[in-house]
C-alpha atoms as a PDB file:
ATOM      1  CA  UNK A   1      11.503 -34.212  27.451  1.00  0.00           C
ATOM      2  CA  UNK A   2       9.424 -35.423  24.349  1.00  0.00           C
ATOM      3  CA  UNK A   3       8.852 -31.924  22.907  1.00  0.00           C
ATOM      4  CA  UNK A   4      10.737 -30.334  20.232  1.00  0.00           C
ATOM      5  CA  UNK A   5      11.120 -26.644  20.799  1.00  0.00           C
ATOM      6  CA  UNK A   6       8.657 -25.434  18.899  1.00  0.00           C
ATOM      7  CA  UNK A   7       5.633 -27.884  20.650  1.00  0.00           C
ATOM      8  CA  UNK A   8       4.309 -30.571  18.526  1.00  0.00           C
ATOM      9  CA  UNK A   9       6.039 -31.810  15.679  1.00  0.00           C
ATOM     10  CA  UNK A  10       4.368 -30.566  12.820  1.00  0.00           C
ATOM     11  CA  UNK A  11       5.374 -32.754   9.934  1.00  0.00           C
ATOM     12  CA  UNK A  12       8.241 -34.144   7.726  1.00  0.00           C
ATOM     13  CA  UNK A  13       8.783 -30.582   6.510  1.00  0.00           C
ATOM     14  CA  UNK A  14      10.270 -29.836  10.278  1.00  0.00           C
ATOM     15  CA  UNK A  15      12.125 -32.905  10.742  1.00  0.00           C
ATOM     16  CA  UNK A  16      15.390 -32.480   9.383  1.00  0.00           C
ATOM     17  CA  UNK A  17      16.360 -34.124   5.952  1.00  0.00           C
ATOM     18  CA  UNK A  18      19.542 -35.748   7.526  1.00  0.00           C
ATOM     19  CA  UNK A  19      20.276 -36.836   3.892  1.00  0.00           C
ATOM     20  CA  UNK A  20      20.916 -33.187   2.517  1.00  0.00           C
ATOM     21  CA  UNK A  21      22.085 -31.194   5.403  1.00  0.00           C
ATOM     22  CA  UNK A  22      22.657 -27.909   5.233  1.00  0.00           C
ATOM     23  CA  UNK A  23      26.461 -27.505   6.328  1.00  0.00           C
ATOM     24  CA  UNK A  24      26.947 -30.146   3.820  1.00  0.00           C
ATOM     25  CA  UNK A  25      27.898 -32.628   5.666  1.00  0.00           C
ATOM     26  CA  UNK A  26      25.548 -35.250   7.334  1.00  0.00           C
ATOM     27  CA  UNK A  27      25.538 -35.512  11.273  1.00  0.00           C
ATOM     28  CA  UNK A  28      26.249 -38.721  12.659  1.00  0.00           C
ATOM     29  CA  UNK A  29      22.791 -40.487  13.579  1.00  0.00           C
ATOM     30  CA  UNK A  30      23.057 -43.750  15.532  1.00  0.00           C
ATOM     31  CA  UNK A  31      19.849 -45.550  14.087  1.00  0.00           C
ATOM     32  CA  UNK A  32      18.456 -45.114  10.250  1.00  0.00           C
ATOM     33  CA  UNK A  33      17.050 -41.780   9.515  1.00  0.00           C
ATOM     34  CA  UNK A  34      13.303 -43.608   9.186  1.00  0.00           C
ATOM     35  CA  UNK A  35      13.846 -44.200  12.780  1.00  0.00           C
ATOM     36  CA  UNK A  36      14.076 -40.780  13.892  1.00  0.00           C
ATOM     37  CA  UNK A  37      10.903 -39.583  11.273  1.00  0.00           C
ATOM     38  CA  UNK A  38       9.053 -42.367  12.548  1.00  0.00           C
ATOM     39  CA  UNK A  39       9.925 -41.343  16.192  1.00  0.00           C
ATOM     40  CA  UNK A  40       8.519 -38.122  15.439  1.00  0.00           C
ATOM     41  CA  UNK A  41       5.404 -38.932  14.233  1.00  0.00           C
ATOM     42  CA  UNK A  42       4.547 -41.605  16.746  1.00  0.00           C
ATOM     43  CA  UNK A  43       5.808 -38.498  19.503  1.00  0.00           C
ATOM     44  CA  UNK A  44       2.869 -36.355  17.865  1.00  0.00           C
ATOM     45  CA  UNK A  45       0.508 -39.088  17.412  1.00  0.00           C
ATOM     46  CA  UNK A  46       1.016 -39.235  21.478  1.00  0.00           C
ATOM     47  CA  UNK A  47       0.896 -35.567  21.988  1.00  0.00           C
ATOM     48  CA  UNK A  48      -2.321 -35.464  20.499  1.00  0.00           C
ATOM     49  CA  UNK A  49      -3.571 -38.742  21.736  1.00  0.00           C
ATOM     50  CA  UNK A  50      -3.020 -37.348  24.945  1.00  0.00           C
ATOM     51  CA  UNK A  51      -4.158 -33.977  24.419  1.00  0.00           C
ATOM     52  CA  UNK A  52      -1.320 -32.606  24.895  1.00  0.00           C
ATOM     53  CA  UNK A  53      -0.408 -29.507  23.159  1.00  0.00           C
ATOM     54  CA  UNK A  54       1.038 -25.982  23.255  1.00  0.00           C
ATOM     55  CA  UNK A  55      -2.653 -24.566  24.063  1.00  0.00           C
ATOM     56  CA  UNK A  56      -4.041 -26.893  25.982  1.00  0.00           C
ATOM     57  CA  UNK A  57      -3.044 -25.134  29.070  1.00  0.00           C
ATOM     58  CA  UNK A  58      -2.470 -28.263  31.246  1.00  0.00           C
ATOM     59  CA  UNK A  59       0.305 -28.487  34.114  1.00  0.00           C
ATOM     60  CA  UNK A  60       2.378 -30.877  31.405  1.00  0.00           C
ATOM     61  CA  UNK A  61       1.884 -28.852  28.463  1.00  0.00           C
ATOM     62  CA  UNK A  62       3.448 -31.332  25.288  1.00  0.00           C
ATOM     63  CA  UNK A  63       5.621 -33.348  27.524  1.00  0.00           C
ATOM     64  CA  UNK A  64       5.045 -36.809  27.839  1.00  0.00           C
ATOM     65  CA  UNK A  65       6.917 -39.086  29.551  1.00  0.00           C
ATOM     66  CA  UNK A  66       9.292 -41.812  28.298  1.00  0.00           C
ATOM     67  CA  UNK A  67       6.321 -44.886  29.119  1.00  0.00           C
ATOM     68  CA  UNK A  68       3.676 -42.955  27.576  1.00  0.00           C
ATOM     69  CA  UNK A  69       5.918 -42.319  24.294  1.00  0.00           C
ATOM     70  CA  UNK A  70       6.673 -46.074  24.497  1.00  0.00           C
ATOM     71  CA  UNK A  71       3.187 -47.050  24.954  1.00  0.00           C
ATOM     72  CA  UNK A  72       2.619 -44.809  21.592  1.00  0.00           C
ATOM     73  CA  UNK A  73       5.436 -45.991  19.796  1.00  0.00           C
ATOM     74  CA  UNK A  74       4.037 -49.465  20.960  1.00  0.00           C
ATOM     75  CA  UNK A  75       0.284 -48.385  19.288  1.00  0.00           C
ATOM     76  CA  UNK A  76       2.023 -46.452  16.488  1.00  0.00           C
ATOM     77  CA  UNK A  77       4.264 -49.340  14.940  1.00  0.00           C
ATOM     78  CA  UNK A  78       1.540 -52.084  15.222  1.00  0.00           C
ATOM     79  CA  UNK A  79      -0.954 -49.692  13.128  1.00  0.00           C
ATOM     80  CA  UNK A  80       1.562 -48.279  10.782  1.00  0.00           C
ATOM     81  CA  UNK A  81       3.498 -52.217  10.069  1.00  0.00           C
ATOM     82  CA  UNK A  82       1.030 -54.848  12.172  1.00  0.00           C
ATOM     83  CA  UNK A  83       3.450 -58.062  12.602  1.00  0.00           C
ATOM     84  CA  UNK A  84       5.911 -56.562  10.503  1.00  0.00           C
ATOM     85  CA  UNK A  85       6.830 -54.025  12.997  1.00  0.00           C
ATOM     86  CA  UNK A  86       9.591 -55.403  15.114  1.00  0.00           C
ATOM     87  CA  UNK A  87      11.184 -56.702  11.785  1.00  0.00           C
ATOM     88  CA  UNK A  88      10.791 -53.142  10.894  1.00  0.00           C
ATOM     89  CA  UNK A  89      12.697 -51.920  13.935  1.00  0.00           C
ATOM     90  CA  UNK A  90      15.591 -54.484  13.867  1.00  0.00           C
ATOM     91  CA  UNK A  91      15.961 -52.770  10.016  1.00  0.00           C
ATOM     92  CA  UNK A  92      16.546 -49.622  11.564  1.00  0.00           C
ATOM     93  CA  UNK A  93      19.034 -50.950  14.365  1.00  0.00           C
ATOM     94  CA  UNK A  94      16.294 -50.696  17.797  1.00  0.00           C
ATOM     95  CA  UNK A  95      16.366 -54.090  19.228  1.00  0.00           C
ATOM     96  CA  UNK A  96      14.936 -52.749  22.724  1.00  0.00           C
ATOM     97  CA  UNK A  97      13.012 -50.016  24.275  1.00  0.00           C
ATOM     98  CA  UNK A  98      16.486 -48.539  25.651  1.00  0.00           C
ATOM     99  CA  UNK A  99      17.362 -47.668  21.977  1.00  0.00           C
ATOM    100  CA  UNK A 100      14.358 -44.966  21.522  1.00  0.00           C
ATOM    101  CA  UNK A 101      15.782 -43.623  24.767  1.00  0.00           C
ATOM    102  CA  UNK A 102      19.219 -43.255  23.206  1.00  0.00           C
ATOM    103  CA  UNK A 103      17.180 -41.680  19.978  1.00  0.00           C
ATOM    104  CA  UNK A 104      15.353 -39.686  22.044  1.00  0.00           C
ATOM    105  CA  UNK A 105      18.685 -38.388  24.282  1.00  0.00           C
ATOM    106  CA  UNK A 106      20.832 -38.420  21.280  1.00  0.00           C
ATOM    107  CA  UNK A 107      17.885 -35.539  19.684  1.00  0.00           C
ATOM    108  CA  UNK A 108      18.212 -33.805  23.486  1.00  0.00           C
ATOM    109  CA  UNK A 109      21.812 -33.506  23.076  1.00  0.00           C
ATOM    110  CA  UNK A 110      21.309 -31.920  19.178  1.00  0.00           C
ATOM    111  CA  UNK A 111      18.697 -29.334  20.575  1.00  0.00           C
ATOM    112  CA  UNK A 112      15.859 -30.988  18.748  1.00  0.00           C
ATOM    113  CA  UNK A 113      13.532 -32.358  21.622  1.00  0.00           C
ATOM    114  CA  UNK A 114      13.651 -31.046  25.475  1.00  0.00           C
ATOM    115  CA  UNK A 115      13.391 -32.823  28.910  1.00  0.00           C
ATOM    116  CA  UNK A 116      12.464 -31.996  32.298  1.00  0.00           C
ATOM    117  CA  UNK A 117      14.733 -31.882  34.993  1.00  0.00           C
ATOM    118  CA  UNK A 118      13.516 -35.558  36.237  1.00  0.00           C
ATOM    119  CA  UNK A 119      14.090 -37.018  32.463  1.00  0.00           C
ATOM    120  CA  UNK A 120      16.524 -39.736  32.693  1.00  0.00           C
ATOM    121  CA  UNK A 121      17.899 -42.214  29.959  1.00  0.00           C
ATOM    122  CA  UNK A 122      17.132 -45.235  32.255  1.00  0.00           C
ATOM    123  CA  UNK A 123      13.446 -44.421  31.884  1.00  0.00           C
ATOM    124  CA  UNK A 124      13.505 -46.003  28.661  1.00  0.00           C
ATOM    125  CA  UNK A 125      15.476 -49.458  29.801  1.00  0.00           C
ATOM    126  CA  UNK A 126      13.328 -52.456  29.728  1.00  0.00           C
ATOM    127  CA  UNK A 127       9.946 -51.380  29.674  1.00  0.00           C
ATOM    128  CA  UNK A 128       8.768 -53.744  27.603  1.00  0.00           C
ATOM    129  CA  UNK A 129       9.619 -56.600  25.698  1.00  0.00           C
ATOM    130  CA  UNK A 130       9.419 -56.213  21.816  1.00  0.00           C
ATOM    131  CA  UNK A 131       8.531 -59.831  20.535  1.00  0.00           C
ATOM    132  CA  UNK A 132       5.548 -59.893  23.706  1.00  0.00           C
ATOM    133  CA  UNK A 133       4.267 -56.042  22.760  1.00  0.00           C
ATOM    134  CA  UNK A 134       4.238 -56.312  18.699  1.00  0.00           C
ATOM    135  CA  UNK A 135       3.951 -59.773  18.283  1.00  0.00           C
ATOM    136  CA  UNK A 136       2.347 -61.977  20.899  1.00  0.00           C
ATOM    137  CA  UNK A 137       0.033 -59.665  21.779  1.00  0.00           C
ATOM    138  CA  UNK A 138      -1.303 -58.505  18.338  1.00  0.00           C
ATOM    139  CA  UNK A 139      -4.968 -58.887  17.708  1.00  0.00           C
ATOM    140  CA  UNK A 140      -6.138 -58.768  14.290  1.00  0.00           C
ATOM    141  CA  UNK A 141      -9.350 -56.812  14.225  1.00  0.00           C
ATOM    142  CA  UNK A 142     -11.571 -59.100  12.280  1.00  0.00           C
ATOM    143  CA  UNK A 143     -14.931 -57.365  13.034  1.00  0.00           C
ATOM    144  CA  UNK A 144     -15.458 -55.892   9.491  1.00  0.00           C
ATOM    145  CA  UNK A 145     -15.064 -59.253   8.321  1.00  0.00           C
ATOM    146  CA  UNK A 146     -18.140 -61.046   9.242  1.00  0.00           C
END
């Protein structure tokens, strides 16, 4: 499911600029286009995190499943924005795990990502809660402080 079809994501450069498309007319996107870019990167940060790539010859190849891209999302947002990162989100219209799963089906539906057969959208309802997984449990690592 959480594979474009070329692997891994490979960078901005292969994400399309939704702000000049080429037929000249934007498509309709559901969240803010820094939704979908950050989507992206925290999907590769995963893939990689996980070891899983085009070469790696493992039975899942890139796929990851929709927990393991939330869990990375989860890891991704609180490096890349620390307490700032649900604010962040509710910027960008995701108010709840389900909306990366309607990101992630919407980018299914344009060709841009792939699923498995056992893929579903309600793999991505209420898995976990935003303000207890980027706020109350944030840890600030203070160790290079002391």
């Amino acid at each position: 499911m959480l594979t474009n079809f070329l692997g891994l994501y490979r960078g901005p450069a292969e994400f399309e600029d939704y702000e000049h498309h080429p037929e000249g007319c934007p498509p309709q996107l559901r969240f803010h286009p820094n939704a979908y870019r950050f989507l992206f990167a925290a999907l590769r940060r995963t893939q990689l995190s996980l070891s899983r790539t085009q070469a790696d010859g493992s039975e899942h190849g890139p796929h990851i499943s929709a927990h393991e891209l939330l869990e990375g999302i989860r890891v991704f947002a609180l490096d890349q924005f620390g307490l700032m990162a649900q604010s962040v989100f509710r910027c960008w219209g995701i108010h709840a795990t389900e909306d990366f799963g309607r990101m992630v089906f919407e980018l299914i539906d344009r060709g841009e990502m792939s699923k498995t057969d056992s893929d579903q959208p309600a793999d991505f309802f209420d898995v976990y809660d935003f303000t207890d997984a980027l706020e109350r449990q944030y840890q600030i690592d203070v160790s290079q402080a002391f």
